[in-house]
Protein backbone atom coordinates (compact mmCIF):
# COMPACT_ATOMS: atom_id res chain seq x y z
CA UNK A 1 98.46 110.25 156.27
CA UNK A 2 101.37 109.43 154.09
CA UNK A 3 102.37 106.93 156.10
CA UNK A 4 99.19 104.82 155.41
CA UNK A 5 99.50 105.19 151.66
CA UNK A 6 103.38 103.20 151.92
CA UNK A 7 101.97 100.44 154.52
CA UNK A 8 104.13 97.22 153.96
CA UNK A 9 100.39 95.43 153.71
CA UNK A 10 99.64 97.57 150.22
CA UNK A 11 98.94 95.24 147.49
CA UNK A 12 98.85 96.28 143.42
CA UNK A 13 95.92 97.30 142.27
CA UNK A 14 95.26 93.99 140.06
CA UNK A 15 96.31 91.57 142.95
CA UNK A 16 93.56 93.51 145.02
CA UNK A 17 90.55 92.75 142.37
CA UNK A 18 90.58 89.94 140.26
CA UNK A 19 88.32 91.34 137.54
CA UNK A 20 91.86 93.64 136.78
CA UNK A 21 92.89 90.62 135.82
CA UNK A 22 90.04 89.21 133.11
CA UNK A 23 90.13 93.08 131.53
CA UNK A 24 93.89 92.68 130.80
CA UNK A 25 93.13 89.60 129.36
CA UNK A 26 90.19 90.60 127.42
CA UNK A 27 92.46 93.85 126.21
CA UNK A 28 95.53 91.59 125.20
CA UNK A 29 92.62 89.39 122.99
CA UNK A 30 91.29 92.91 121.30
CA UNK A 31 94.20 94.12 120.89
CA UNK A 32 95.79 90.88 119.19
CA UNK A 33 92.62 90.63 117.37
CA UNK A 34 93.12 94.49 116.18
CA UNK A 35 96.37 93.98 115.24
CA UNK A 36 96.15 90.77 113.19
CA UNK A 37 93.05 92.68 110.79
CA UNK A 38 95.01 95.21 109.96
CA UNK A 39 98.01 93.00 109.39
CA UNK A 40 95.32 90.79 106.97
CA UNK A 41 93.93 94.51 105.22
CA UNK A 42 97.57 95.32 105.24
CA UNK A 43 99.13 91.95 103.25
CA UNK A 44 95.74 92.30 100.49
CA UNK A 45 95.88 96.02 99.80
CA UNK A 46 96.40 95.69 96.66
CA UNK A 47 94.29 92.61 95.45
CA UNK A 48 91.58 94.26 97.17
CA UNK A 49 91.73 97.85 95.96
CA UNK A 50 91.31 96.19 92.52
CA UNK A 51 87.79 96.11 93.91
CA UNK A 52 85.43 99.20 93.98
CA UNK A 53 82.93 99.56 96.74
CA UNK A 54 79.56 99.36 94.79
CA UNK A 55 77.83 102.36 95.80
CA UNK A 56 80.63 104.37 97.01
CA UNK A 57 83.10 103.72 94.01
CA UNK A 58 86.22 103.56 96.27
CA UNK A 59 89.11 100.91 96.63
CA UNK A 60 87.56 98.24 99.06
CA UNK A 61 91.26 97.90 100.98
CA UNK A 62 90.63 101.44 101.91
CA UNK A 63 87.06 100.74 102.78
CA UNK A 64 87.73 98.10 105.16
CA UNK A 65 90.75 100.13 106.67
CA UNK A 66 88.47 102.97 107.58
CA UNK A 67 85.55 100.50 108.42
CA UNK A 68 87.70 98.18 110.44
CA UNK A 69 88.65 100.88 112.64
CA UNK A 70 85.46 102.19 114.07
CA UNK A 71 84.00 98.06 113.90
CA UNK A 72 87.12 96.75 115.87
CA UNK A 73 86.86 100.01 118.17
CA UNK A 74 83.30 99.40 118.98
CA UNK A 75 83.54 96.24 119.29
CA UNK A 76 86.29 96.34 121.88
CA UNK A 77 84.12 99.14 123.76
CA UNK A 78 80.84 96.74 123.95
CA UNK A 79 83.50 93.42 125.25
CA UNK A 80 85.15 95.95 127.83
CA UNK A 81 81.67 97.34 128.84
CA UNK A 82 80.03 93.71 128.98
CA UNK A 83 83.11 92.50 131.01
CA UNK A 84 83.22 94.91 133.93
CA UNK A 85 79.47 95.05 134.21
């Protein structure tokens, strides 16, 4: 039984299916895309928290912090979910 699992034939999960291959891709793009908002909220945290939320009446760098989170992460979800389906 072992022996099958080391066969010299085994190939990598990703060279096996293809689509392993267009969901790294797609996770590289989120995660760049992540990573460069928060860079962007980061560099204007203080021009923006000169700004008030209107009905909340807190700092809108904050705002779009907390926001940007659960937007990016849901976005990334749906793009993930779309991709392998």
């Amino acid at each position: 039984m072992l022996n099958q699992l080391f066969q010299a034939d085994w190939q990598p999960l990703a060279a096996a299916q293809p689509h392993w291959a267009r969901a790294k891709r797609l996770l590289l793009v989120m995660l760049g895309a992540w990573m460069t908002y928060f860079l962007l909220v980061s560099a204007f945290v203080h021009s923006l928290n000169k700004i008030a939320v209107p009905l909340l009446g807190i700092p809108l760098g904050l705002f779009l912090a907390a926001q940007g989170t659960a937007i990016l992460f849901a976005i990334t979800l749906f793009r993930l979910a779309k991709d392998r389906g």
